[in-house]
Protein backbone atom coordinates (compact mmCIF):
# COMPACT_ATOMS: atom_id res chain seq x y z
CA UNK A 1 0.00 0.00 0.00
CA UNK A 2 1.71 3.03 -1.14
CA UNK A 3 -1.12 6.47 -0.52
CA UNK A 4 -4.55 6.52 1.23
CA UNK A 5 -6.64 9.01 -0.29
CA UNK A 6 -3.47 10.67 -2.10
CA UNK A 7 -1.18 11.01 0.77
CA UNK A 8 1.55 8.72 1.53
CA UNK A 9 0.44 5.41 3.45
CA UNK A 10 3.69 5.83 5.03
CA UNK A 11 2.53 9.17 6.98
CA UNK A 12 -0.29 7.17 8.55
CA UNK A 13 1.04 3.92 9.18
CA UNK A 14 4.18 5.26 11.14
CA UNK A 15 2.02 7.43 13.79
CA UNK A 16 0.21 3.84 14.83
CA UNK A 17 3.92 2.61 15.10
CA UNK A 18 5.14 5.31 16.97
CA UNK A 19 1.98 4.97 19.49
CA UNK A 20 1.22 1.40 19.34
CA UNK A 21 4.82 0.11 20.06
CA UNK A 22 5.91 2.13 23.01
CA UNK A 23 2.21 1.85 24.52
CA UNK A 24 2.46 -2.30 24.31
CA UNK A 25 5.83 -1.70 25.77
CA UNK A 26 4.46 -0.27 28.47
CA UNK A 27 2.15 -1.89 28.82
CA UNK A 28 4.14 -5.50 28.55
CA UNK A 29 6.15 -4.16 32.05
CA UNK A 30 3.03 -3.63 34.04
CA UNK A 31 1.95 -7.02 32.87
CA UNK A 32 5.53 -8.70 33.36
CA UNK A 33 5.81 -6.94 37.54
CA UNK A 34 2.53 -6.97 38.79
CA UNK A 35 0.49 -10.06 38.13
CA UNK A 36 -2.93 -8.68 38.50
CA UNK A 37 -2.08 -6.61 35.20
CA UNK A 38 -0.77 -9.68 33.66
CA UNK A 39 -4.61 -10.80 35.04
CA UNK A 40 -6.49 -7.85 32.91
CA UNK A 41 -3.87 -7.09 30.41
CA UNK A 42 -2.27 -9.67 28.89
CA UNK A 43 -4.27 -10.43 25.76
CA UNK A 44 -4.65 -6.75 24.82
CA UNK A 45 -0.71 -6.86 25.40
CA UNK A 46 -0.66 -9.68 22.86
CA UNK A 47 -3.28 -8.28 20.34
CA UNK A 48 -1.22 -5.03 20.37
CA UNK A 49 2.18 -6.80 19.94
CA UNK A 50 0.67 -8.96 17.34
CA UNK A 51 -0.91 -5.57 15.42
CA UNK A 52 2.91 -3.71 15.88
CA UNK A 53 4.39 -7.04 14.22
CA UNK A 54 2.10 -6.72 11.19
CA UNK A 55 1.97 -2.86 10.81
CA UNK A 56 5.83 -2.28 10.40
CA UNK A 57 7.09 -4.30 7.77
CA UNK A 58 3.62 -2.04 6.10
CA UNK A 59 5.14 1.14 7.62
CA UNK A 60 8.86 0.24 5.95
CA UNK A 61 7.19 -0.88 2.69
CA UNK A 62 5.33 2.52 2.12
CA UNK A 63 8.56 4.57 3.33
CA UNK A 64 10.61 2.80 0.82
CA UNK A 65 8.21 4.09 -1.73
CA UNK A 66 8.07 7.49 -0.29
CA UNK A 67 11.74 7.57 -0.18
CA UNK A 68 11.82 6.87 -4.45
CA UNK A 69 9.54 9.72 -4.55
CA UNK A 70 11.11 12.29 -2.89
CA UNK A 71 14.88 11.96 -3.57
CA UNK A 72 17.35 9.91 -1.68
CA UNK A 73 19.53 12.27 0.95
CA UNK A 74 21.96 11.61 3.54
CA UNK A 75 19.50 11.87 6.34
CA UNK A 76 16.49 10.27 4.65
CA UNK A 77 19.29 6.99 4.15
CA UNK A 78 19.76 6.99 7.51
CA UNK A 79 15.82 7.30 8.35
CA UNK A 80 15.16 4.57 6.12
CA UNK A 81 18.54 2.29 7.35
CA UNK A 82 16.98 2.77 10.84
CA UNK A 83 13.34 1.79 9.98
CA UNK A 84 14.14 -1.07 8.24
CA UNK A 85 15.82 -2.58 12.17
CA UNK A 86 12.46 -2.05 13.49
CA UNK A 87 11.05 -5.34 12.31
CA UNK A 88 13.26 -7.38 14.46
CA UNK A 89 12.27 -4.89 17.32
CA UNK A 90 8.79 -5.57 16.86
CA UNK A 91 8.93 -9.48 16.43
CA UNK A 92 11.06 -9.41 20.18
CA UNK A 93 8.15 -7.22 21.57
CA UNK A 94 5.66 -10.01 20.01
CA UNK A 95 7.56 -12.69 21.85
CA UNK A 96 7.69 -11.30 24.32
CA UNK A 97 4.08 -10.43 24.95
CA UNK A 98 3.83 -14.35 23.37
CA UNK A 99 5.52 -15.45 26.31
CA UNK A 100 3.55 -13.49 29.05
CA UNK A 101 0.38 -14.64 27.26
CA UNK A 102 2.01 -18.60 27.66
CA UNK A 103 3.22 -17.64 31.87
CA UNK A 104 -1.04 -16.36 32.37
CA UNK A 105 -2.36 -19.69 30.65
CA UNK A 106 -0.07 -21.19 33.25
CA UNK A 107 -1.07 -19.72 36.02
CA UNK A 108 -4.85 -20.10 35.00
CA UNK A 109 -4.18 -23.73 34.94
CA UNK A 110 -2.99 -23.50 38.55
CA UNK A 111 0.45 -24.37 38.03
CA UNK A 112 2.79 -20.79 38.74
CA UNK A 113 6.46 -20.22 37.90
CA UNK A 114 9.64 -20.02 40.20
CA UNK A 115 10.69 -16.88 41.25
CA UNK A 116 13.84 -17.01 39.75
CA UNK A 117 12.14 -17.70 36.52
CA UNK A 118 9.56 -14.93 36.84
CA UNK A 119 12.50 -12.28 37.83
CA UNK A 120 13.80 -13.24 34.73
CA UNK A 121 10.95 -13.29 32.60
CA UNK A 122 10.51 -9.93 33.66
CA UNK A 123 13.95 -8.33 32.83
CA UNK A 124 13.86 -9.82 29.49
CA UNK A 125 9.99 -8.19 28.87
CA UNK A 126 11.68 -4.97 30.47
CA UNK A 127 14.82 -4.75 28.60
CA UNK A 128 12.74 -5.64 25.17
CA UNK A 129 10.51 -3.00 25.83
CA UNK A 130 12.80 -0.50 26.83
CA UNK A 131 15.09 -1.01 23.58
CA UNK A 132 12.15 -1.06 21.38
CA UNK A 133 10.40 2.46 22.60
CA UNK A 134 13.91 3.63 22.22
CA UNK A 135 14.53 2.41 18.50
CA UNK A 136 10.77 4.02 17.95
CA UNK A 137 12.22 7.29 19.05
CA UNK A 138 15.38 7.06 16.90
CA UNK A 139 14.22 6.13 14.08
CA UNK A 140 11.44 8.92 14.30
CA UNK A 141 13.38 11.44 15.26
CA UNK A 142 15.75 10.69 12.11
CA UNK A 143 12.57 11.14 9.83
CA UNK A 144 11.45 14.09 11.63
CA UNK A 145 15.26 15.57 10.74
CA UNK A 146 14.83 14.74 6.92
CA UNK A 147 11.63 16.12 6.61
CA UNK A 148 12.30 18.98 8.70
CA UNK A 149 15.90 19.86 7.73
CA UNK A 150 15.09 19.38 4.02
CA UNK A 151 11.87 21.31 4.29
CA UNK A 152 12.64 23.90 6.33
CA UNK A 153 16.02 24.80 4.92
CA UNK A 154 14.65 24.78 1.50
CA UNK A 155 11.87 27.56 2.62
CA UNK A 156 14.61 29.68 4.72
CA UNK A 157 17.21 29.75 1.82
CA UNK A 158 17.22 32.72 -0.29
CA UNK A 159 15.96 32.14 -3.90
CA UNK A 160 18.58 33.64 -6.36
């Protein structure tokens, strides 16, 4: 999918990315240290992990077509280097949210982890979560730079 309704799919599809990941993040640590979350949470966690998953390699699709229209530059490469990471950020969040999902099924079924294995399920949901809200942020904030920098330094330079 390249445009919806003329505009680039790209512009639409990253602002769900750029909500939906850190949200299910955050979401994903509440659920991972403090089990009645986990209780309420854990299949919206999953549905949102699962929608993330599916969304980006859309999101990277429609910026690689945006990118061919607009004109490769230095920062756009670097945009577009950095989005294309984010799938393997959003398939750890997935697993991780998978594995959450598989540790409430568990307990439902009455049987409950160790606590050495539920301190470490929960720095490995924290430490996924953390690194993927943070790869969200760089690779928007090196999009925000090429569209800003080009834009707004082609409107403040003087025309000859």
């Amino acid at each position: 999918m390249t445009t919806l309704n003329g505009l680039p799919a790209h512009a639409l599809f990253v602002h769900f990315i750029v909500i939906l990941a850190p949200l299910t993040a955050a979401l994903a640590i509440l659920c991972a240290v403090w089990s009645a979350a986990r209780n309420r949470l854990v299949w919206l966690v999953f549905s949102l992990a699962t929608v993330v998953v599916v969304l980006t390699p859309l999101t990277t699709e429609a910026g690689e077509w945006l990118e061919d229209q607009v004109g490769r530059s230095p920062l756009l490469h670097q945009h577009t280097e950095l989005g294309d990471t984010m799938i393997y950020f959003s398939i750890a969040l997935f697993v991780a949210a998978a594995v959450l999902a598989a540790i409430q099924v568990r307990e439902a079924r009455g049987r409950t982890l160790q606590r050495t294995a539920s301190w470490s399920v929960a720095a490995l949901v924290i430490v996924v979560s953390v690194v993927t809200s943070v790869q969200v942020y760089r690779i928007g904030d090196t999009g925000a730079r090429a569209t800003w920098t080009d834009s707004v330094g082609a409107a403040e330079s003087p025309s000859p």
